[in-house]
Protein backbone atom coordinates (compact mmCIF):
# COMPACT_ATOMS: atom_id res chain seq x y z
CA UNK A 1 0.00 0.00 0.00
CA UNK A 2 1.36 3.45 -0.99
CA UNK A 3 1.39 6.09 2.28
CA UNK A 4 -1.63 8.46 1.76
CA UNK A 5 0.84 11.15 1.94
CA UNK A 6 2.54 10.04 -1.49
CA UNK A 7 -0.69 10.19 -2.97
CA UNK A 8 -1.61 13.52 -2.07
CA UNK A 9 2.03 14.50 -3.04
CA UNK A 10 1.11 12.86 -6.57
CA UNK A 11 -1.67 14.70 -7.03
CA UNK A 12 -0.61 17.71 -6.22
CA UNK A 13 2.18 17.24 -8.65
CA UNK A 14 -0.39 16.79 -11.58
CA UNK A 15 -2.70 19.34 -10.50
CA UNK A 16 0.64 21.66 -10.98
CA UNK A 17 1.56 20.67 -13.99
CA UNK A 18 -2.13 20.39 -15.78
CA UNK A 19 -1.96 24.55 -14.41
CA UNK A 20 1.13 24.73 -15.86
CA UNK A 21 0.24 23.54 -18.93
CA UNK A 22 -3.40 25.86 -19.58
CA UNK A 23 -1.17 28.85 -18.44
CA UNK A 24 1.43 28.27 -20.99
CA UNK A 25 -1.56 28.14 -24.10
CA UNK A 26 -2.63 31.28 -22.79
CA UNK A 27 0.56 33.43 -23.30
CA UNK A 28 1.28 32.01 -26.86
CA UNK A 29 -2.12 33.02 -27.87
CA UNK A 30 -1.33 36.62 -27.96
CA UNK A 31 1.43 35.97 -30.75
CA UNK A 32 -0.90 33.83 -32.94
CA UNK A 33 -3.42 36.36 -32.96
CA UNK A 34 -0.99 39.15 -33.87
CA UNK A 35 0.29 37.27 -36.75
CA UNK A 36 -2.77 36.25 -38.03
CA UNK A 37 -3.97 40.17 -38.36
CA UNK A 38 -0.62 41.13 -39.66
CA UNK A 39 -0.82 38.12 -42.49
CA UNK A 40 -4.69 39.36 -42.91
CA UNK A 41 -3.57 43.59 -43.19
CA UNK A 42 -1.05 42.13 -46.13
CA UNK A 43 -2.23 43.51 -49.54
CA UNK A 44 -2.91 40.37 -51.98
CA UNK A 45 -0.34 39.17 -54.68
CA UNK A 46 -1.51 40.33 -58.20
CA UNK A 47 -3.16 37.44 -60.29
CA UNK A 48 -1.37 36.07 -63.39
CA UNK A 49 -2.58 37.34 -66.20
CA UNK A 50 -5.25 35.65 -68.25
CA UNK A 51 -3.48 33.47 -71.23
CA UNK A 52 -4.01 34.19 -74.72
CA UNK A 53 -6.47 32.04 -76.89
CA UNK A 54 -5.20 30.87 -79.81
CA UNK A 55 -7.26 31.75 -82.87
CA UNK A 56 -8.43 28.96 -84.82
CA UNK A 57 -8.84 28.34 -88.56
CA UNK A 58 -12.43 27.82 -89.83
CA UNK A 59 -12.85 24.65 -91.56
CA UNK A 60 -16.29 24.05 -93.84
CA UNK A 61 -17.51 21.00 -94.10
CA UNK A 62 -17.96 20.35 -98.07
CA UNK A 63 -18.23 16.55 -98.52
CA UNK A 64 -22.02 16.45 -98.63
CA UNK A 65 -22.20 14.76 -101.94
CA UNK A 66 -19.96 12.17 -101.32
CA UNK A 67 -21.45 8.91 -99.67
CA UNK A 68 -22.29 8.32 -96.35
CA UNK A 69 -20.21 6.19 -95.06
CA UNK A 70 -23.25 4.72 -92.77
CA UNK A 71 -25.36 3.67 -95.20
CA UNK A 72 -25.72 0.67 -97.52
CA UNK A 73 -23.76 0.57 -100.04
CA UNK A 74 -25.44 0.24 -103.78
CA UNK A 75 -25.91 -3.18 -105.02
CA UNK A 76 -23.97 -3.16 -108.39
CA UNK A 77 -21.56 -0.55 -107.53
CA UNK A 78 -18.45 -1.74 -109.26
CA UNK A 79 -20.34 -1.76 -112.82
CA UNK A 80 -21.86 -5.51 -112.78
CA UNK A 81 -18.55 -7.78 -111.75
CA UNK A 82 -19.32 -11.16 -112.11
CA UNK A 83 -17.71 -12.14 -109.15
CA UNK A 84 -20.36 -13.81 -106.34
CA UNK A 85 -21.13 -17.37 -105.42
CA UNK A 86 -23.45 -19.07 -107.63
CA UNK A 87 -26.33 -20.27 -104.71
CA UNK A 88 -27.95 -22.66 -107.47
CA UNK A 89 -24.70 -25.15 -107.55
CA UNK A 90 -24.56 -28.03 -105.47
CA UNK A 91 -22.59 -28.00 -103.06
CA UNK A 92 -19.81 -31.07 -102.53
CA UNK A 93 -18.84 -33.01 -99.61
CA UNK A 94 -15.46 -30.83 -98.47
CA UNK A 95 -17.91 -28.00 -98.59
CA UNK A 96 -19.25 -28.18 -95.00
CA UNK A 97 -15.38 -28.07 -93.35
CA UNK A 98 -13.35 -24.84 -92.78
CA UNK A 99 -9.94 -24.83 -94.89
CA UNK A 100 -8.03 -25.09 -92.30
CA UNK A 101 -8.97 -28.36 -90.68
CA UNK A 102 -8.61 -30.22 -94.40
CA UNK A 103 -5.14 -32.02 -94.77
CA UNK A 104 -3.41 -33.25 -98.01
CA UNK A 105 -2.05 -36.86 -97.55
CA UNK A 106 -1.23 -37.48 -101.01
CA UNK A 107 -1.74 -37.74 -104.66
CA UNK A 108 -2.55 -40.08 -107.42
CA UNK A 109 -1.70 -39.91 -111.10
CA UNK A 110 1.00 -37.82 -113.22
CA UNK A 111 1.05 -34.87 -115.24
CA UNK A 112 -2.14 -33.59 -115.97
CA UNK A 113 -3.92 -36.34 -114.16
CA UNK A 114 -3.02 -35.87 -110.68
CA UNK A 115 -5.93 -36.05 -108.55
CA UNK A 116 -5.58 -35.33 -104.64
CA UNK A 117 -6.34 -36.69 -101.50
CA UNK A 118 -7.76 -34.33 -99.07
CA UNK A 119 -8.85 -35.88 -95.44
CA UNK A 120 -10.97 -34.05 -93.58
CA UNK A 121 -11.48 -33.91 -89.95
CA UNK A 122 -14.28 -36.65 -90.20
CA UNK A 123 -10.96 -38.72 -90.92
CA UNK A 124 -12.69 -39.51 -94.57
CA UNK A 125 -10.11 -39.23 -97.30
CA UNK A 126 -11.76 -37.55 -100.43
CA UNK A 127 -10.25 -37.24 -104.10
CA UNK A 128 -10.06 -33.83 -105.45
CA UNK A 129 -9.26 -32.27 -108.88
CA UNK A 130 -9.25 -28.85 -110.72
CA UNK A 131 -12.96 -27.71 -110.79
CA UNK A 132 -13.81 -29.75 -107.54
CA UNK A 133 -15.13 -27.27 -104.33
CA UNK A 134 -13.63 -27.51 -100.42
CA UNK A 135 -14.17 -25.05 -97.87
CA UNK A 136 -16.55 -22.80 -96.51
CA UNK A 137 -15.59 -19.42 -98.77
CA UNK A 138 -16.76 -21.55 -102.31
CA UNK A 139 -13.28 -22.66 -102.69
CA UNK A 140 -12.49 -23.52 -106.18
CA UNK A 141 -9.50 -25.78 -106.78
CA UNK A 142 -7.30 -24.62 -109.59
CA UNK A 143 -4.70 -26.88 -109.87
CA UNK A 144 -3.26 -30.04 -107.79
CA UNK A 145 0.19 -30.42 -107.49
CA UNK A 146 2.35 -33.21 -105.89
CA UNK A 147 2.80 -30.75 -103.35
CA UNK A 148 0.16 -28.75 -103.30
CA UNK A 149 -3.52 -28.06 -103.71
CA UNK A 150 -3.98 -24.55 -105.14
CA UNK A 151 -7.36 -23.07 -104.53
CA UNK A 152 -9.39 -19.67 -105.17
CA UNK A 153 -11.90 -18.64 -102.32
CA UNK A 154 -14.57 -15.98 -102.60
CA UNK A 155 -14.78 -13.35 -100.02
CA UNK A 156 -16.67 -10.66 -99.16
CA UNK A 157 -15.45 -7.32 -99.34
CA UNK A 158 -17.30 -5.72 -97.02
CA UNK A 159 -19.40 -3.36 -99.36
CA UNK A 160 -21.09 -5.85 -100.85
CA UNK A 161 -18.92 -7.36 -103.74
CA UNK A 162 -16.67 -10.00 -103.39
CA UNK A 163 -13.13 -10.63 -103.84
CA UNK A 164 -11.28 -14.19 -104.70
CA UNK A 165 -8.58 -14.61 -102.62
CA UNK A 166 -6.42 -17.29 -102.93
CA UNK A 167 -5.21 -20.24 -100.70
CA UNK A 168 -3.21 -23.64 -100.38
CA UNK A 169 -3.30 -26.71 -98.62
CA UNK A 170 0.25 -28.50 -98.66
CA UNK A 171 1.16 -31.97 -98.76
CA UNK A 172 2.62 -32.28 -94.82
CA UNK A 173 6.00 -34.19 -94.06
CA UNK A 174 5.51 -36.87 -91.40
């Protein structure tokens, strides 16, 4: 147990120092409140003057008789190209696989009688020749090599034409 005289020692000793402390805010008071008015009786800085706007050219807009580029495009607008898929052919077996999952394994024949083999992914090899169809762009095949299956695809252009574009399938090395 701690001698009731400590404890009145101890708090006497804070009650001193909590007086202390309030007296001290008091006297610095005084000094903040003089420099506040002298920072307030300080005239203002001048502003920066405003910057200069650049003037602009004019620009007219004069392209109202060319086409919009929003709307449909005219049917026959590169003066009547043949070039479009016929819809009343039949279409042939290789027709209903994309190019790219068709493989050349081979070839038969020489010269002008080569005829290809083409598997596709139903693992059914097919003969091909120039004239015959594989793909889904209405691939035409143009000439078989020993190689190399040469082929002509029709595209669309994206106005409403189309384009032939042409592709290969090459005999792979295993």
């Amino acid at each position: 147990m701690v001698p009731s005289m400590t404890r009145n020692a101890m708090s006497a000793l804070l009650v001193a120092a909590v007086a202390l402390s309030l007296s001290a805010c008091t006297r610095g008071s005084r000094d903040l409140e003089a420099w506040v008015a002298e920072v307030k009786a300080r005239p203002a800085p001048p502003l920066d003057p405003l910057p200069v706007m650049k003037q602009f050219e004019t620009f007219e807009y004069a392209a109202q008789d060319l086409r919009d580029p929003f709307s449909q495009p005219t049917a026959d607008r590169d003066g009547g190209n043949a070039l479009r898929p016929d819809p009343n052919r039949r279409k042939e077996v290789l027709e209903a696989f994309p190019l790219d999952s068709l493989d050349m394994v081979g070839t038969i024949g020489e010269g002008s009688g080569v005829v290809g083999l083409v598997m596709g992914p139903d693992r059914v090899t097919h003969r091909v020749r120039s004239g015959n169809y594989l793909g889904l762009n209405d691939g035409r095949i143009t000439a078989v090599f020993e190689d190399r299956i040469e082929i002509v695809e029709l595209v669309p252009d994206g106005a409403g034409g189309w384009l032939e574009r042409p592709a290969k399938i090459a005999l792979e090395d295993n």
